[in-house]
N, C-alpha and C. Protein backbone atom coordinates (compact mmCIF):
# COMPACT_ATOMS: atom_id res chain seq x y z
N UNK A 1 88.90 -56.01 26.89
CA UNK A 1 87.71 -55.86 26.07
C UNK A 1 87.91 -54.64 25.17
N UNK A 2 87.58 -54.82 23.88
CA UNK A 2 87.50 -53.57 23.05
C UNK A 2 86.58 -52.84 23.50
N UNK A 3 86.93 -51.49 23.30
CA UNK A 3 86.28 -50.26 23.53
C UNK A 3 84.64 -50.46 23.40
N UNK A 4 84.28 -49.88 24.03
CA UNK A 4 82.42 -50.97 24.00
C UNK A 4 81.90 -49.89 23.01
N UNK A 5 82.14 -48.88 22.40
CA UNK A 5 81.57 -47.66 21.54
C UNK A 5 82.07 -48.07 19.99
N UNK A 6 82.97 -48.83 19.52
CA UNK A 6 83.64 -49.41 18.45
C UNK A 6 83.56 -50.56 17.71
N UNK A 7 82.52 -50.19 16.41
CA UNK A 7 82.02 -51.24 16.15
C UNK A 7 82.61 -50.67 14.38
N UNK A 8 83.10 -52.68 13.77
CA UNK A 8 83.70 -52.37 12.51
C UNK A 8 82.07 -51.81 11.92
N UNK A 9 82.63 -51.42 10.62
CA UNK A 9 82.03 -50.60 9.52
C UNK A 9 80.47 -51.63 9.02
N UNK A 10 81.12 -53.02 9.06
CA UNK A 10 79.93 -53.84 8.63
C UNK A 10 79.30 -54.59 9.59
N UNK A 11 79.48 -53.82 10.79
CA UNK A 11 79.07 -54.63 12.40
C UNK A 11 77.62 -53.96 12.44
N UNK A 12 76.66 -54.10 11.29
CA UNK A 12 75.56 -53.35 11.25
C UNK A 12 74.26 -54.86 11.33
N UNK A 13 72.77 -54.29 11.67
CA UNK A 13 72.27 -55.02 11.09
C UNK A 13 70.76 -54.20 11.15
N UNK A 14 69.99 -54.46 9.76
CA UNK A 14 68.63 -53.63 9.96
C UNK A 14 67.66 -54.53 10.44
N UNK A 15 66.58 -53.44 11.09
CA UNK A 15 65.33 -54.33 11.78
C UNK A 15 64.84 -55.53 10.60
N UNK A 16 64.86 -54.85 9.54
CA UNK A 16 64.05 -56.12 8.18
C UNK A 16 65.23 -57.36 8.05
N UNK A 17 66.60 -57.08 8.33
CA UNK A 17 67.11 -58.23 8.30
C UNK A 17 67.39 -59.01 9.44
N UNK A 18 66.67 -58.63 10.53
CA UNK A 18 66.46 -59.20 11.73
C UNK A 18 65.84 -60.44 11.63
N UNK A 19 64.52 -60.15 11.01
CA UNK A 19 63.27 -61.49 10.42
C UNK A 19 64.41 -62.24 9.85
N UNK A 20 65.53 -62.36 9.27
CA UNK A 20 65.93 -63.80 8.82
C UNK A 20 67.56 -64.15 10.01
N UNK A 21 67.13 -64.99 10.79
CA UNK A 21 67.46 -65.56 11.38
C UNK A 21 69.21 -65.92 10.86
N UNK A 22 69.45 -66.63 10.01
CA UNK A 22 70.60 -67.13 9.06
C UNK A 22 71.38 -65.93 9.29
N UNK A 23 70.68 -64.50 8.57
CA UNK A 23 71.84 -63.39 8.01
C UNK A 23 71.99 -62.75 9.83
N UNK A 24 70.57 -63.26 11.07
CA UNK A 24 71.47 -62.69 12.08
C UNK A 24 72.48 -63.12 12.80
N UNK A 25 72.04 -64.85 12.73
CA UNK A 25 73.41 -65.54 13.43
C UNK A 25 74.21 -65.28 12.61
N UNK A 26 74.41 -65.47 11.47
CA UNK A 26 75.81 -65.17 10.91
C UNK A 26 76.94 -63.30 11.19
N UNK A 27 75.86 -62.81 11.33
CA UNK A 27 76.71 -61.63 11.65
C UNK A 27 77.07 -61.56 12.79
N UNK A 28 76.30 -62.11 14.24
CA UNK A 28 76.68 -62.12 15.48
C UNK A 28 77.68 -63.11 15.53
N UNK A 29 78.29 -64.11 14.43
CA UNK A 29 79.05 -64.76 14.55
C UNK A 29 80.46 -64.26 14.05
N UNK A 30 80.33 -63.22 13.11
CA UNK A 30 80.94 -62.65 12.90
C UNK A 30 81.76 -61.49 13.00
N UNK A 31 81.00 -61.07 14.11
CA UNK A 31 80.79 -59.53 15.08
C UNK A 31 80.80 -59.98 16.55
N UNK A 32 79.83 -60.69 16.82
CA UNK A 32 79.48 -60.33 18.37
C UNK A 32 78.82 -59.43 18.75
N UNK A 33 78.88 -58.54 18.23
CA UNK A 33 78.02 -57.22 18.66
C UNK A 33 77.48 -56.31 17.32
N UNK A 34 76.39 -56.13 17.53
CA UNK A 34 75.84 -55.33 16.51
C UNK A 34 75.07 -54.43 16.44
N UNK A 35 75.13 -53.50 15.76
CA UNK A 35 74.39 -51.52 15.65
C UNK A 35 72.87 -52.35 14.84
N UNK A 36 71.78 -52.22 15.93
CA UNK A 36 70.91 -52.29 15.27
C UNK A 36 69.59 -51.04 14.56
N UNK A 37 70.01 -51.02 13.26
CA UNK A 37 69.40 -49.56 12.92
C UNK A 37 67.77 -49.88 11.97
N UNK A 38 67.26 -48.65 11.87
CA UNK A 38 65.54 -48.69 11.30
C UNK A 38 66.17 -47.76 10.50
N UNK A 39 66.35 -47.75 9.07
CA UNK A 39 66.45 -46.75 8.07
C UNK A 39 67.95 -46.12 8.46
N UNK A 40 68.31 -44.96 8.73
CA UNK A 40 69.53 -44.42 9.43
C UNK A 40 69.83 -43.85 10.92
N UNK A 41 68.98 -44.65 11.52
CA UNK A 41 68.47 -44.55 12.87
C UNK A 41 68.98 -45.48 13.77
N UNK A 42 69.91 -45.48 14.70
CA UNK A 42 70.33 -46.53 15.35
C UNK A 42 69.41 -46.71 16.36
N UNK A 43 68.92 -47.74 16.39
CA UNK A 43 67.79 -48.01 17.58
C UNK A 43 68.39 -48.93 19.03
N UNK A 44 69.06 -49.61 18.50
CA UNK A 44 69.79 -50.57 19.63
C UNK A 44 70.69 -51.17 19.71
N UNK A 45 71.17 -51.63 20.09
CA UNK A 45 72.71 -52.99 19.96
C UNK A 45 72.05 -54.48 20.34
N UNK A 46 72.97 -55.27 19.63
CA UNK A 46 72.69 -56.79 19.80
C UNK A 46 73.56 -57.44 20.21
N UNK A 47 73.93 -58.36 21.27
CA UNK A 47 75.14 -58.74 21.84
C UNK A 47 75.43 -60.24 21.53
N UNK A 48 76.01 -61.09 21.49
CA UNK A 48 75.92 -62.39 21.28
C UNK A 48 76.17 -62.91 22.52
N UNK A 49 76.08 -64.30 23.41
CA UNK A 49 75.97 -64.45 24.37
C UNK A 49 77.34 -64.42 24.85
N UNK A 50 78.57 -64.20 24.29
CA UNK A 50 79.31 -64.82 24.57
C UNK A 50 80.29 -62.95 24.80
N UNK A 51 79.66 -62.17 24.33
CA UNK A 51 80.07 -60.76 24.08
C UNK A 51 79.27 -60.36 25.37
N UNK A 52 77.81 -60.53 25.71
CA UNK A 52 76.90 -60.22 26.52
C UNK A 52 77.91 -60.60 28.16
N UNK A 53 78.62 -61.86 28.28
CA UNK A 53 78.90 -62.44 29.64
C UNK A 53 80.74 -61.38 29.85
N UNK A 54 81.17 -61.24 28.30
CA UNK A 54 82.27 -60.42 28.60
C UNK A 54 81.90 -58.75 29.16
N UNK A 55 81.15 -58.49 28.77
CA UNK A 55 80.39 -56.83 29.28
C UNK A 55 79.92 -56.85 30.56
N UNK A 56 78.79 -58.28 31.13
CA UNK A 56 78.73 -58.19 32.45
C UNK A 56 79.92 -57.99 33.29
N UNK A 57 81.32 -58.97 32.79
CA UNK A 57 81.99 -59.08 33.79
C UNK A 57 83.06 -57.79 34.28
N UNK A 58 83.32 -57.10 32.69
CA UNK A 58 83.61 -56.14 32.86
C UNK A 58 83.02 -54.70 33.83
N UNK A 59 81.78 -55.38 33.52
CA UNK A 59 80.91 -54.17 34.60
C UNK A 59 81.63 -54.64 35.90
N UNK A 60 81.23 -56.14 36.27
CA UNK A 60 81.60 -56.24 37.45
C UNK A 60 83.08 -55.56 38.03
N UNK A 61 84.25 -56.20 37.15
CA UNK A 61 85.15 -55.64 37.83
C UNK A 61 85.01 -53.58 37.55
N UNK A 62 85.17 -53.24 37.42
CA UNK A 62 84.66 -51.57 37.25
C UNK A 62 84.06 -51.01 38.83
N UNK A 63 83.03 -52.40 39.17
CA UNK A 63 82.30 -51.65 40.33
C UNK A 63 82.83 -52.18 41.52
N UNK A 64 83.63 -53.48 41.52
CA UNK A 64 84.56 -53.56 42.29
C UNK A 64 85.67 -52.69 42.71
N UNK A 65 86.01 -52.03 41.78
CA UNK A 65 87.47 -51.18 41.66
C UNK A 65 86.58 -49.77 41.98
N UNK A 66 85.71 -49.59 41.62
CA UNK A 66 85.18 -48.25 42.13
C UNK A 66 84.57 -48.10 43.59
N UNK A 67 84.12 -49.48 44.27
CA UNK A 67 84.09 -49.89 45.44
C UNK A 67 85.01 -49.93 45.91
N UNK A 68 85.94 -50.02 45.84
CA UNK A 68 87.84 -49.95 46.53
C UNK A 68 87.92 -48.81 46.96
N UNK A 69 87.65 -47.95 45.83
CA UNK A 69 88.83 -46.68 45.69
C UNK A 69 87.60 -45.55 46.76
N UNK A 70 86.48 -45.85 46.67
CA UNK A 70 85.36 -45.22 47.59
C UNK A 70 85.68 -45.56 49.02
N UNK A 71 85.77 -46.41 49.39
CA UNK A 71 86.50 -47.07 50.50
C UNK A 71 87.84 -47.02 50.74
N UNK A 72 88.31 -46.76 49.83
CA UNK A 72 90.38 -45.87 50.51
C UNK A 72 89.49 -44.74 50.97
N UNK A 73 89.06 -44.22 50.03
CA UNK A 73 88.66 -42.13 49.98
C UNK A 73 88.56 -42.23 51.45
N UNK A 74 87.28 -42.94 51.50
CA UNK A 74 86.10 -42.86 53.06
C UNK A 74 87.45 -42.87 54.02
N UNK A 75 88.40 -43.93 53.69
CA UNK A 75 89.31 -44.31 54.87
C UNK A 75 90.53 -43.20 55.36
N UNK A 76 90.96 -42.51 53.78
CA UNK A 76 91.58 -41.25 54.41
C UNK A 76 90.76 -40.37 54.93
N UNK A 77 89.64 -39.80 54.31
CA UNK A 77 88.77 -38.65 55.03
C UNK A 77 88.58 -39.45 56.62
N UNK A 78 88.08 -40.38 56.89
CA UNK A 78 88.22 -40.69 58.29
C UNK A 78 89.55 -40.31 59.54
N UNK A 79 90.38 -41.18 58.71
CA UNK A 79 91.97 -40.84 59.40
C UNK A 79 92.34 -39.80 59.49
N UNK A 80 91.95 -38.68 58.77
CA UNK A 80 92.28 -37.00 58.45
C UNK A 80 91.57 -36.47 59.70
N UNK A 81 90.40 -36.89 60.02
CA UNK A 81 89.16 -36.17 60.87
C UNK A 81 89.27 -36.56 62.05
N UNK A 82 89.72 -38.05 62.30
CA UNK A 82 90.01 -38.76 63.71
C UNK A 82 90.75 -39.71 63.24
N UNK A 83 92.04 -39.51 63.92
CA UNK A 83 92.99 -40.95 64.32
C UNK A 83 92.84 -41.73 64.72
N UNK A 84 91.64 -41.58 65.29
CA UNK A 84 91.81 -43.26 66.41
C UNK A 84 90.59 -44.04 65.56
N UNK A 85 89.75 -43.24 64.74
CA UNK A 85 88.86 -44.04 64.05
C UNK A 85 89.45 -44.80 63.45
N UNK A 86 87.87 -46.25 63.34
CA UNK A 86 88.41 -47.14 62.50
C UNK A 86 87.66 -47.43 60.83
N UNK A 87 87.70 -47.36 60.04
CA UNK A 87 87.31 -47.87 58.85
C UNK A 87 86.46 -49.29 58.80
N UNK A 88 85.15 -49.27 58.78
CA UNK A 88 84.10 -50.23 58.15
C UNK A 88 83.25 -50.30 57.36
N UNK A 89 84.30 -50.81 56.26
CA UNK A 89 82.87 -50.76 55.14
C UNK A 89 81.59 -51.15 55.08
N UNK A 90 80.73 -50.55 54.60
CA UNK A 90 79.26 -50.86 54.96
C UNK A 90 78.65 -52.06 53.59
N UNK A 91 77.59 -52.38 54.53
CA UNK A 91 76.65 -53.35 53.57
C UNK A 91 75.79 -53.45 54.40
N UNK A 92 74.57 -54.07 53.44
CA UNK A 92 73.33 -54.23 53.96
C UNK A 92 73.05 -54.53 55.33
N UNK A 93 73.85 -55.89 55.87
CA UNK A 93 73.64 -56.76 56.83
C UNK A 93 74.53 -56.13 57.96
N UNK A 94 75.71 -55.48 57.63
CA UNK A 94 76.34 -54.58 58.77
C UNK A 94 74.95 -53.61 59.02
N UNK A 95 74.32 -53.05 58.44
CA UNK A 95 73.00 -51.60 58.63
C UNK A 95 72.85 -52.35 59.48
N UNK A 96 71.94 -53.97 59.29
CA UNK A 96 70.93 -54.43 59.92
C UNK A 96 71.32 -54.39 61.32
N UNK A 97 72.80 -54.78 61.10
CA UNK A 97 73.08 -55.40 62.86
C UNK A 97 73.12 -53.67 63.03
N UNK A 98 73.53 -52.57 63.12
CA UNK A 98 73.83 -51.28 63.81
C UNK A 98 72.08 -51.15 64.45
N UNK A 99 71.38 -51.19 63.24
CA UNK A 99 69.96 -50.50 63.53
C UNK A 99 69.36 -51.52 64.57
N UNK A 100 69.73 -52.82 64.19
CA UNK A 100 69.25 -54.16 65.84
C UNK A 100 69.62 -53.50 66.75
N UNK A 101 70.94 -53.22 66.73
CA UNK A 101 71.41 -53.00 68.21
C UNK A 101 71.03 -51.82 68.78
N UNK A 102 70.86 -50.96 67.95
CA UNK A 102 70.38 -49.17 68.12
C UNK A 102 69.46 -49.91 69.10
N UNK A 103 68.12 -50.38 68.34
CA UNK A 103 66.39 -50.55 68.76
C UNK A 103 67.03 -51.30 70.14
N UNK A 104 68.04 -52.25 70.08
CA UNK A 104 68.01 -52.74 71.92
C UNK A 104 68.69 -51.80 72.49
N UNK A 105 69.19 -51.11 72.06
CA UNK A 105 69.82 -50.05 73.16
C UNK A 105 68.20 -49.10 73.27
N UNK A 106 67.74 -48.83 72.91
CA UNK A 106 66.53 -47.84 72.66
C UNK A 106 65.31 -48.55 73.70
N UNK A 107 65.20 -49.69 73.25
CA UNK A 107 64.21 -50.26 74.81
C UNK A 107 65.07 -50.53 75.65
N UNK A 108 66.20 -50.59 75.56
CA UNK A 108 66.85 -50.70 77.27
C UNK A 108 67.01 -48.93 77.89
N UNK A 109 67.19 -48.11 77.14
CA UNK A 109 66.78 -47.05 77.89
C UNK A 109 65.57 -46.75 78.62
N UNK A 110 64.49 -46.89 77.20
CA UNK A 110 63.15 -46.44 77.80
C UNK A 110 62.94 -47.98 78.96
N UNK A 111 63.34 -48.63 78.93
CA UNK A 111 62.87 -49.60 80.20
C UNK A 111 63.24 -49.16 81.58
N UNK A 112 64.52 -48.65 81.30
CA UNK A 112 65.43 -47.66 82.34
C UNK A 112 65.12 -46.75 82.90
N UNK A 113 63.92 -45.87 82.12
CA UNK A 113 63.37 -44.78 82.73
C UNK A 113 61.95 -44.84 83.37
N UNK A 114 61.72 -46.27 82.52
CA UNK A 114 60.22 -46.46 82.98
C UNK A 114 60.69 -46.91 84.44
N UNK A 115 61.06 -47.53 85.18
CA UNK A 115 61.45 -48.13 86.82
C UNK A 115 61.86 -46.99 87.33
């Protein structure tokens, strides 16, 4: 993907030529992406759908790869601190099961003390 900050010289479009439809598809057809400005004011960007699904995916991989490399880190700082530990990456549904099992370990104590 090109640099997402790099837009050609005529990759412009103003709010008043927004209202005509024609001059916007044609520039998003021509661009894909566009500096949308009010006078000399950049107010926003315009993506075309097809520019819009390349940026999601790029996000995606980004937070994949930054999810990796958080998860080596975690895995040396672990191995550094204790050897015998093991590395598990977390998610929602791993929490759920730790905190289930916490709460049954937690009434099997207090049941333990109540007898």
């Amino acid at each position: 993907m090109a640099s997402l900050d790099q837009f050609p010289l005529d990759a412009e479009i103003s709010l008043s030529e927004v209202r005509s439809e024609q001059t916007l598809t044609d520039r998003l057809q021509a661009h894909h992406r566009l500096r949308l400005r009010r006078r000399n004011e950049l107010v926003g960007v315009l993506l075309d759908r097809d520019a819009w699904t390349a940026l999601v995916r790029y996000v995606d991989r980004l937070e994949a790869e930054s999810g990796l490399r958080e998860d080596e880190a975690a895995r040396l700082l672990i191995a550094e601190r204790e050897p015998r530990a093991t590395f598990e990456p977390g998610s929602s549904d791993r929490a759920a099961e730790i905190f289930d099992e916490a709460d049954r370990e937690y009434e099997r104590l207090r049941e333990g003390r109540s007898q």
